[in-house]
N, C-alpha and C. Protein backbone atom coordinates (compact mmCIF):
# COMPACT_ATOMS: atom_id res chain seq x y z
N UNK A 1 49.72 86.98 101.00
CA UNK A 1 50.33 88.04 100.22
C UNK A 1 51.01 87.41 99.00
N UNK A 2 51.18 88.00 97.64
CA UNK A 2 51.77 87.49 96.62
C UNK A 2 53.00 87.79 96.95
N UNK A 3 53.31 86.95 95.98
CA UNK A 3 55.19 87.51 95.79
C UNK A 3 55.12 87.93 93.93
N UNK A 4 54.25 87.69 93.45
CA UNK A 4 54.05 88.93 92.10
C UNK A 4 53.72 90.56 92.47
N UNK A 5 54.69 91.18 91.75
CA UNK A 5 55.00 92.66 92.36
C UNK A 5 53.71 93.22 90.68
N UNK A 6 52.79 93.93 90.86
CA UNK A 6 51.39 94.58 89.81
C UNK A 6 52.28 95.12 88.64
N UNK A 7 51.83 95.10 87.67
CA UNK A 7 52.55 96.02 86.57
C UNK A 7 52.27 97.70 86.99
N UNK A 8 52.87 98.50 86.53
CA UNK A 8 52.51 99.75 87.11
C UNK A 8 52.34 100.60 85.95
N UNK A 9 51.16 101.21 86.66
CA UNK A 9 50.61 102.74 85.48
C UNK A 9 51.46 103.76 85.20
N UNK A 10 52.31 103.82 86.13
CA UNK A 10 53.31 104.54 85.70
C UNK A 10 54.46 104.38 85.27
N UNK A 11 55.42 104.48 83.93
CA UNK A 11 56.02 104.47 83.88
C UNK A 11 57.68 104.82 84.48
N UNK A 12 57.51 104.17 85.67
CA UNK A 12 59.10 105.05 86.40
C UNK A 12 60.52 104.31 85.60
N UNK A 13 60.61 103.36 84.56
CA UNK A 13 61.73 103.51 84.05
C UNK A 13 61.85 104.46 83.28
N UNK A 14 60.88 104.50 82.61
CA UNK A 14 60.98 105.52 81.25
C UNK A 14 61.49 107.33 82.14
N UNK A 15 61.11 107.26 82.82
CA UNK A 15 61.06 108.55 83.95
C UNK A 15 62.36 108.71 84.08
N UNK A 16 62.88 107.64 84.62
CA UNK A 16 64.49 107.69 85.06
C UNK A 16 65.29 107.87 84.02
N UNK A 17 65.33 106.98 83.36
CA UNK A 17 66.23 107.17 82.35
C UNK A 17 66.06 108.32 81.61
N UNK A 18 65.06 109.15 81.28
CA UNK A 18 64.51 110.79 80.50
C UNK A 18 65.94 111.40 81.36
N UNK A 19 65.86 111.70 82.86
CA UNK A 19 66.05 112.55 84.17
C UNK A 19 68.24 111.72 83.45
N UNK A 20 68.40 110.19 83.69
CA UNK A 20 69.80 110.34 83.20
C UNK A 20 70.00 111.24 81.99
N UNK A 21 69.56 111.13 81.56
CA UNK A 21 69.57 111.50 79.88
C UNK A 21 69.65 113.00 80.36
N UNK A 22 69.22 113.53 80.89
CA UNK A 22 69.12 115.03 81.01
C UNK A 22 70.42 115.38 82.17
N UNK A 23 71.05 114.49 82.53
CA UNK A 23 72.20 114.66 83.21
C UNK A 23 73.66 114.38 82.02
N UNK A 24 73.72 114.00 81.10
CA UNK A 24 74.28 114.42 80.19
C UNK A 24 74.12 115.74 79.05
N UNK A 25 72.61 115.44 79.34
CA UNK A 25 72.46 116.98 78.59
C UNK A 25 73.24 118.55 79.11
N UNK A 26 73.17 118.28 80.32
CA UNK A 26 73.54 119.31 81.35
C UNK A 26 75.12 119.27 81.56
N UNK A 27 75.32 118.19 81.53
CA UNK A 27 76.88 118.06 81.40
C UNK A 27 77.83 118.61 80.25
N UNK A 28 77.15 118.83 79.46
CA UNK A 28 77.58 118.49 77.82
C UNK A 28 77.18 120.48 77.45
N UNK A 29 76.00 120.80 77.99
CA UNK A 29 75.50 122.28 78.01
C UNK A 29 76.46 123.17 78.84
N UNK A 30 77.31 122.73 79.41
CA UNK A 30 78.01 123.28 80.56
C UNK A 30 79.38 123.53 79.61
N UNK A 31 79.81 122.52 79.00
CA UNK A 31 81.05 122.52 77.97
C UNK A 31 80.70 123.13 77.25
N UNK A 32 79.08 123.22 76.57
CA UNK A 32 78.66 124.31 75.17
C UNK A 32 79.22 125.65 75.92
N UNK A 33 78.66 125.97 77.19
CA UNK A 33 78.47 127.21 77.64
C UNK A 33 79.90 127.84 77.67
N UNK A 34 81.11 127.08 78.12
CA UNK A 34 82.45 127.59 78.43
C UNK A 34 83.03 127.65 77.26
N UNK A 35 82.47 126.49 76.66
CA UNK A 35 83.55 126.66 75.23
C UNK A 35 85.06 125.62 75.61
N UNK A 36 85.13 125.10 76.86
CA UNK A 36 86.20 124.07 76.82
C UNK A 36 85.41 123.20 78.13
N UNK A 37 86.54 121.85 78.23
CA UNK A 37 86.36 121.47 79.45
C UNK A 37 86.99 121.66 80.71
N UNK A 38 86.75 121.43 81.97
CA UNK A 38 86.82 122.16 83.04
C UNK A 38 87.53 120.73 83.34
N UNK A 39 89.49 121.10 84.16
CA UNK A 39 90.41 120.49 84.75
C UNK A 39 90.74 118.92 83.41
N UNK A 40 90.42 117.88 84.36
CA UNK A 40 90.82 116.56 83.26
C UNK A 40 89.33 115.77 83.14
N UNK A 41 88.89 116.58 82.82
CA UNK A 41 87.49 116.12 82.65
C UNK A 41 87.75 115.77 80.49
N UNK A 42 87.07 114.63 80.66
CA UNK A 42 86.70 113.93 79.50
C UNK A 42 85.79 112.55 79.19
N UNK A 43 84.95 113.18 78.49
CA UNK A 43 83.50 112.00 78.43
C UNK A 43 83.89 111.12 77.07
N UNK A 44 83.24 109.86 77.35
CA UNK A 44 83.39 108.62 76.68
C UNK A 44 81.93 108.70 76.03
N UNK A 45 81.07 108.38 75.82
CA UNK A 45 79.81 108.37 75.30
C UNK A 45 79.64 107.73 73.99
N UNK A 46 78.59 106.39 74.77
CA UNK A 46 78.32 105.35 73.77
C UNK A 46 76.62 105.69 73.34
N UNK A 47 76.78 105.15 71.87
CA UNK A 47 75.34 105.62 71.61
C UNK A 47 75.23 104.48 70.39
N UNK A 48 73.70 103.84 70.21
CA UNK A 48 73.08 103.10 69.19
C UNK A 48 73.56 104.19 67.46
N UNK A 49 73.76 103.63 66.60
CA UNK A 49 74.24 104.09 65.46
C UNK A 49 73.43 104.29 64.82
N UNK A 50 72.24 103.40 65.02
CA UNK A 50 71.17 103.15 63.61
C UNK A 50 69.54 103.62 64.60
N UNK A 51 69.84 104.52 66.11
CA UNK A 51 68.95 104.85 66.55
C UNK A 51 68.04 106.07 65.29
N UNK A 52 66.80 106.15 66.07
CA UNK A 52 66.32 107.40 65.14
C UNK A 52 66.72 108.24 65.46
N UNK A 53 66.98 109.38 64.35
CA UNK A 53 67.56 110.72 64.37
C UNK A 53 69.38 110.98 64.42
N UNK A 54 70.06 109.64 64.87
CA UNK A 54 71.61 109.65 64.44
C UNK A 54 71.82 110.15 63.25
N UNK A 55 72.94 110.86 63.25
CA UNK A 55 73.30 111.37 62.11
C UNK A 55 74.29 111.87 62.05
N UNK A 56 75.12 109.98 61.17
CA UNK A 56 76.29 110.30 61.63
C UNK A 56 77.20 110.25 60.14
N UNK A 57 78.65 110.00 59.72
CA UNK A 57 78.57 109.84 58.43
C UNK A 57 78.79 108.24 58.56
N UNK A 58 78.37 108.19 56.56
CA UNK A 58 77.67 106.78 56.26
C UNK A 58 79.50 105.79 56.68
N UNK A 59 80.20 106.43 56.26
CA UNK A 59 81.65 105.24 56.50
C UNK A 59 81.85 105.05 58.40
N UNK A 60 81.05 105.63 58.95
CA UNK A 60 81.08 105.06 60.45
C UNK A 60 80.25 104.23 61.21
N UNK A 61 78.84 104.51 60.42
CA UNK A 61 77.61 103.35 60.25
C UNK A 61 78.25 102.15 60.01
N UNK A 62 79.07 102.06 58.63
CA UNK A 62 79.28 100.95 58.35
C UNK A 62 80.19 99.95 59.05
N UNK A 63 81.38 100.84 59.40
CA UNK A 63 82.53 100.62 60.77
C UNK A 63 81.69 100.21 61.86
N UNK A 64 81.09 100.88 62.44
CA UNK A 64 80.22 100.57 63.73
C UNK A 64 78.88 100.64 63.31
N UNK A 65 78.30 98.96 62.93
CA UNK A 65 76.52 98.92 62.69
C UNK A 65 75.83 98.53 63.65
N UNK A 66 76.47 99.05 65.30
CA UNK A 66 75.26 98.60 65.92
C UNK A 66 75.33 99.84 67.19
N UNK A 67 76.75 100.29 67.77
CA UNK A 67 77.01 100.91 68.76
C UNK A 67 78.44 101.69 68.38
N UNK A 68 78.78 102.47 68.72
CA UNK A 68 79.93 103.52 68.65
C UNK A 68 80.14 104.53 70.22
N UNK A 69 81.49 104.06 70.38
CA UNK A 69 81.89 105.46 71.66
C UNK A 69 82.83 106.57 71.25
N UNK A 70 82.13 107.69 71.45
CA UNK A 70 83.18 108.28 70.63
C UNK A 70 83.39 109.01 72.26
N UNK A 71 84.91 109.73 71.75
CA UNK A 71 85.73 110.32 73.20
C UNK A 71 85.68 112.29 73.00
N UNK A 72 84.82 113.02 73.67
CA UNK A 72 85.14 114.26 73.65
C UNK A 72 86.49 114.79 74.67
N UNK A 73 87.00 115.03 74.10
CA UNK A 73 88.49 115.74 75.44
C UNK A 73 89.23 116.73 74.75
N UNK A 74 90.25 116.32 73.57
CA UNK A 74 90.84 117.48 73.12
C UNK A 74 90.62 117.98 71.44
N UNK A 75 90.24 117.04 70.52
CA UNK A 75 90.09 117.52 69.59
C UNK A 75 88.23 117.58 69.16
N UNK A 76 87.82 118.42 69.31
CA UNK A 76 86.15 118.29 68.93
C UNK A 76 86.26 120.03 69.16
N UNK A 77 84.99 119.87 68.11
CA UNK A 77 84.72 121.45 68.11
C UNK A 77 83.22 121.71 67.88
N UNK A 78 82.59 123.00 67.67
CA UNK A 78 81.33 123.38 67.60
C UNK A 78 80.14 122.37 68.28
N UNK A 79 80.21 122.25 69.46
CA UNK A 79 79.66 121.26 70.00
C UNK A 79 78.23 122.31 70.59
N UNK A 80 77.25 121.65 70.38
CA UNK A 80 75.80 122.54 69.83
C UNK A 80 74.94 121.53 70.94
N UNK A 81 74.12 121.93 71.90
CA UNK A 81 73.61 121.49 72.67
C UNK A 81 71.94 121.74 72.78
N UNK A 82 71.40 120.75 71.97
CA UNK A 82 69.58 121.01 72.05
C UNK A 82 69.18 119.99 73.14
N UNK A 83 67.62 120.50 73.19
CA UNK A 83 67.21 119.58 74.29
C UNK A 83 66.72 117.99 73.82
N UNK A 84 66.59 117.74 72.42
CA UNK A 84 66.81 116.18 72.02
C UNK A 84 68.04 115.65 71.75
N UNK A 85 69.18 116.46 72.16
CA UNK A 85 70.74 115.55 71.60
C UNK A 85 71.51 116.86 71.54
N UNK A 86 72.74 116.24 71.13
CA UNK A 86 73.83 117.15 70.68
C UNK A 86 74.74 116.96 69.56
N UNK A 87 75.17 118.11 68.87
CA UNK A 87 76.00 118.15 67.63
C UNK A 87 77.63 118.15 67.60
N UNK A 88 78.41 117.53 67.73
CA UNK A 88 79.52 118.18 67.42
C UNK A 88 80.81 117.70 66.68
N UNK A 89 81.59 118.33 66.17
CA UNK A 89 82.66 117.84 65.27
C UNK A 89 83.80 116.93 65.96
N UNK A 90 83.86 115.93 65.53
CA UNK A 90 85.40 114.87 65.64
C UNK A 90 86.05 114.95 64.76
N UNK A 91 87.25 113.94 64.84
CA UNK A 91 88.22 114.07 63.84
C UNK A 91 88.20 112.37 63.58
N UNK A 92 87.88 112.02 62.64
CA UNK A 92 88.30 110.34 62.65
C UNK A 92 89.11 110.48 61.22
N UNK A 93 90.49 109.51 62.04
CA UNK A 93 91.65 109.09 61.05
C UNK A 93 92.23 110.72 60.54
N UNK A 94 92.36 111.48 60.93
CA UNK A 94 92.53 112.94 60.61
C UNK A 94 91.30 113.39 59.42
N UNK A 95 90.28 112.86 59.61
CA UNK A 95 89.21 113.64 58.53
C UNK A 95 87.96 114.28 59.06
N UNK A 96 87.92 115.26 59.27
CA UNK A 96 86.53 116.12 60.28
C UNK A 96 85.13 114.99 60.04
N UNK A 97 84.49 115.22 60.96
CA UNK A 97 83.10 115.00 60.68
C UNK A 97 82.50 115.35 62.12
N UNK A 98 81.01 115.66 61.49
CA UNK A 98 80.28 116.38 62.16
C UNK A 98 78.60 115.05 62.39
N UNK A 99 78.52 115.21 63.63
CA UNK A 99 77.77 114.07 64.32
C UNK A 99 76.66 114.86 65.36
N UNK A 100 75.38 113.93 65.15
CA UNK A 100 74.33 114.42 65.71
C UNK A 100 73.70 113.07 66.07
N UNK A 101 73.82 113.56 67.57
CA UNK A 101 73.45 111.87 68.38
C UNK A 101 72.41 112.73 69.14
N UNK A 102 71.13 112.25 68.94
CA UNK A 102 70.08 112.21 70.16
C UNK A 102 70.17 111.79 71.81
N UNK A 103 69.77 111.98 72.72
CA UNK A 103 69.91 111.40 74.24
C UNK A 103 69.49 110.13 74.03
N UNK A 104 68.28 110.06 73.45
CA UNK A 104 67.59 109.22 73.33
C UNK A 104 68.23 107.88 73.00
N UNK A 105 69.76 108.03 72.21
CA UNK A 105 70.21 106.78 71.54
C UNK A 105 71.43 106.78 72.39
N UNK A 106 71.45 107.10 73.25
CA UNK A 106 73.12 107.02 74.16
C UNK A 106 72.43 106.01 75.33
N UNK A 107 73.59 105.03 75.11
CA UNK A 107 73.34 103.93 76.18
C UNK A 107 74.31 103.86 77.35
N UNK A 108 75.65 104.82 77.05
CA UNK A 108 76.55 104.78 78.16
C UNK A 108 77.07 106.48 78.08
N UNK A 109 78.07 106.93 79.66
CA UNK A 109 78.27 108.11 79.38
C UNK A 109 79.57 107.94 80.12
N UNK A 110 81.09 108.01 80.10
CA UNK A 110 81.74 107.70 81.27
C UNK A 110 82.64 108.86 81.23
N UNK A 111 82.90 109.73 82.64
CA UNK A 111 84.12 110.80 82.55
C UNK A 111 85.34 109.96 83.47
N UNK A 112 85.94 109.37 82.78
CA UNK A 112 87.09 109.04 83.90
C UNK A 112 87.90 109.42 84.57
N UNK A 113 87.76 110.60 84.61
CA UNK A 113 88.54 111.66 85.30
C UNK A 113 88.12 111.64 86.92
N UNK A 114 86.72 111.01 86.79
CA UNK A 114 86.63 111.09 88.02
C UNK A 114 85.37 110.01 88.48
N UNK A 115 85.92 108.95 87.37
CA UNK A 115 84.83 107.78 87.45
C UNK A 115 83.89 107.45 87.77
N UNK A 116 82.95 108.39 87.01
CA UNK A 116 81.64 108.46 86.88
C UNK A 116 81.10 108.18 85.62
N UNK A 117 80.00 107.13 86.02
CA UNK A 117 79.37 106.65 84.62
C UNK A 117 78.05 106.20 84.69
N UNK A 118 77.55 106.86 83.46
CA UNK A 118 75.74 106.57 83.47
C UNK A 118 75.50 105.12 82.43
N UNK A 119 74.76 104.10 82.52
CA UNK A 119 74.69 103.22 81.81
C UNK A 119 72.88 102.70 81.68
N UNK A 120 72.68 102.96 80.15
CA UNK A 120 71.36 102.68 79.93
C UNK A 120 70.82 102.18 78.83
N UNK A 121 69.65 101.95 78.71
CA UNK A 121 69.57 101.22 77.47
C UNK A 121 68.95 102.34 76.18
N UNK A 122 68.99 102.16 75.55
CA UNK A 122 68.63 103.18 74.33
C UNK A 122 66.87 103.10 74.26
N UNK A 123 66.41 104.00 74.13
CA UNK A 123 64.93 104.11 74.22
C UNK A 123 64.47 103.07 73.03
N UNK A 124 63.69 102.64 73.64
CA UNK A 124 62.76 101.22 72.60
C UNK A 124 63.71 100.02 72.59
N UNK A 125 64.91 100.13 73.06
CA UNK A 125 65.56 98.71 73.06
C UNK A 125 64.95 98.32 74.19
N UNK A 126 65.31 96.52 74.27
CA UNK A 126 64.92 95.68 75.41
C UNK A 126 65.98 94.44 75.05
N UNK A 127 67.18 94.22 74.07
CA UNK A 127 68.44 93.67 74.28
C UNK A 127 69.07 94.42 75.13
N UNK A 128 70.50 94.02 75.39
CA UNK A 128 71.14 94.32 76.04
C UNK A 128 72.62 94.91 74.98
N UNK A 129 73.57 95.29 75.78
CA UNK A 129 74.57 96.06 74.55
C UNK A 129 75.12 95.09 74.21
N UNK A 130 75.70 95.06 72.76
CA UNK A 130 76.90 94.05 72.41
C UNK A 130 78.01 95.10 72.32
N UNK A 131 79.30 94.10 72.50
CA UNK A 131 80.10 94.47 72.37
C UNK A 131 80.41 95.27 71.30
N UNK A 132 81.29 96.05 71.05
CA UNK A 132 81.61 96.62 69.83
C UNK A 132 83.13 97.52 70.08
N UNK A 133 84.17 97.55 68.96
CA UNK A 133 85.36 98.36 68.91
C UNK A 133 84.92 99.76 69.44
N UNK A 134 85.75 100.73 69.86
CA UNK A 134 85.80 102.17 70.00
C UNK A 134 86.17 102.72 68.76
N UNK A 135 85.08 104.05 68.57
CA UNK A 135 85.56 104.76 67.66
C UNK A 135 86.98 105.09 67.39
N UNK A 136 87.71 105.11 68.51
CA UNK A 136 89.13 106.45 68.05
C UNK A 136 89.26 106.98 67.40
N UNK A 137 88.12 108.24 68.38
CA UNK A 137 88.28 109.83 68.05
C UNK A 137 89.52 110.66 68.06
N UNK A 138 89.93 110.24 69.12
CA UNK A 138 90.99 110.99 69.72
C UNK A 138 91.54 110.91 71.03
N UNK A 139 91.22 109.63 71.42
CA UNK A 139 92.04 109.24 72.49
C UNK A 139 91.86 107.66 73.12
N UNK A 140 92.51 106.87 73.74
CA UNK A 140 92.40 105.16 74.01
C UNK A 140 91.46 105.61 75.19
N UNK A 141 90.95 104.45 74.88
CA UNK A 141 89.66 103.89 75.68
C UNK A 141 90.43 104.38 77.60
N UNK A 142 89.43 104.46 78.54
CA UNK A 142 89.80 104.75 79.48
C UNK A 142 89.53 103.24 80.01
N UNK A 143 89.99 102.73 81.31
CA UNK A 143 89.74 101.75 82.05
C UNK A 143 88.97 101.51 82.67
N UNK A 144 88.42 100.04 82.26
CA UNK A 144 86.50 100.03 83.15
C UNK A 144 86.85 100.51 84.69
N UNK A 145 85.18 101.07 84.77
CA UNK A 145 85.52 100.98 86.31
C UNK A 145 85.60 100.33 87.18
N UNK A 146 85.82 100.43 88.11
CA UNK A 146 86.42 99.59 89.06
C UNK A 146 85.24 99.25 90.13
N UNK A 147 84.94 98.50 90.81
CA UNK A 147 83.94 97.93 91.92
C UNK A 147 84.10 98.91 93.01
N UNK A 148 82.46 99.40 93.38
CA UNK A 148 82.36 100.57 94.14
C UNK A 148 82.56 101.73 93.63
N UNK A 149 82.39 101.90 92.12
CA UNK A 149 82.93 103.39 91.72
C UNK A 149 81.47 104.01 91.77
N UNK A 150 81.61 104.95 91.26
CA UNK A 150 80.27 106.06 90.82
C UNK A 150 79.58 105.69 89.58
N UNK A 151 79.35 104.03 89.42
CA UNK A 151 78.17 103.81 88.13
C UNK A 151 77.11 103.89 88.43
N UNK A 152 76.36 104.28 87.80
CA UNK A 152 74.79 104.33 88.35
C UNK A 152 74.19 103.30 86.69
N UNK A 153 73.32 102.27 87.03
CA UNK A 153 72.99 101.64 86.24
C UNK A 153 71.85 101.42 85.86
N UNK A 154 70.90 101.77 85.10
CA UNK A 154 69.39 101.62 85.18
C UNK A 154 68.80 100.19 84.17
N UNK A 155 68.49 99.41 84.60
CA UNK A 155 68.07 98.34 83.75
C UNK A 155 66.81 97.74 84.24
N UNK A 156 65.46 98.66 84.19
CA UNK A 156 64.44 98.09 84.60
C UNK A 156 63.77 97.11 82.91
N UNK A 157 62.92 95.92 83.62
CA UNK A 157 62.83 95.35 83.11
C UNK A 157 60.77 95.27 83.77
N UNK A 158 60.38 94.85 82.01
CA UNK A 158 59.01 95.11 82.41
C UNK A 158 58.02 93.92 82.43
N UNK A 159 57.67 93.86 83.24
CA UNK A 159 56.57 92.11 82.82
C UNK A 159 56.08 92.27 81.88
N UNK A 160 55.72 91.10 81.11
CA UNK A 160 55.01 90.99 80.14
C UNK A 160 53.44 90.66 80.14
């Protein structure tokens, strides 16, 4: 018997990560739907800057040229929920802006309210994340999680 595992016809990373991705969608559609968030619920959500279809403004590109987390909880508004991404207004440094991040380019998702967090790689990447500052949107970074929490982590990796 080998101990080389076949390349496979099917794509099951790409699969998984679509299915995370659509667990923020749903998360995020649920806040469109109410119009607020439900108890102390508040999402962290990291996303590639220079993915396709970001669209974000140019002085935050330049601040953050590789990754950005921005914090939804108390100040964001018109938050617009399609099935490739979502739209919605922050406040950075007290100056509005309005941001359109695809699923596709979100590599992390964390609600610490109840320490749960999705972690993935941005579609077509195959680095890994670098570090990078937090936006501050509107609130300090929450505290990594802790060992044994609710991360779910997807990092399949493909032979060559």
């Amino acid at each position: 018997m080998s101990d080389e595992t076949p390349d496979s016809l099917i794509p099951y990373d790409e699969i998984v990560q679509e299915a995370l991705r659509a667990v923020v969608g749903r998360v995020l559609g649920e806040v469109e739907a109410t119009g607020h968030l439900p108890g102390e619920h508040h999402f962290y959500i990291t996303f590639k800057t220079h993915a396709t279809g970001v669209d974000i403004p140019r002085h935050l590109v330049e601040r953050f040229p590789d990754e950005m987390t921005i914090v939804i909880q108390n100040r964001f508004w018109d938050l617009k929920v399609r099935e490739d991404g979502f739209e919605v207004g922050l406040s950075f440094n007290q100056a509005p802006a309005r941001l359109f991040i695809p699923f596709s380019a979100i590599t992390g998702f964390h609600d610490p309210a109840v320490n749960f967090a999705l972690q993935f790689q941005a579609q077509g990447e195959e680095a890994g994340v670098d570090a990078h500052d937090p936006a501050e949107n509107d609130a300090p970074l929450a505290e990594p999680a802790e060992e044994g929490s609710n991360v779910v982590s997807v990092d399949f990796k493909r032979k060559k």
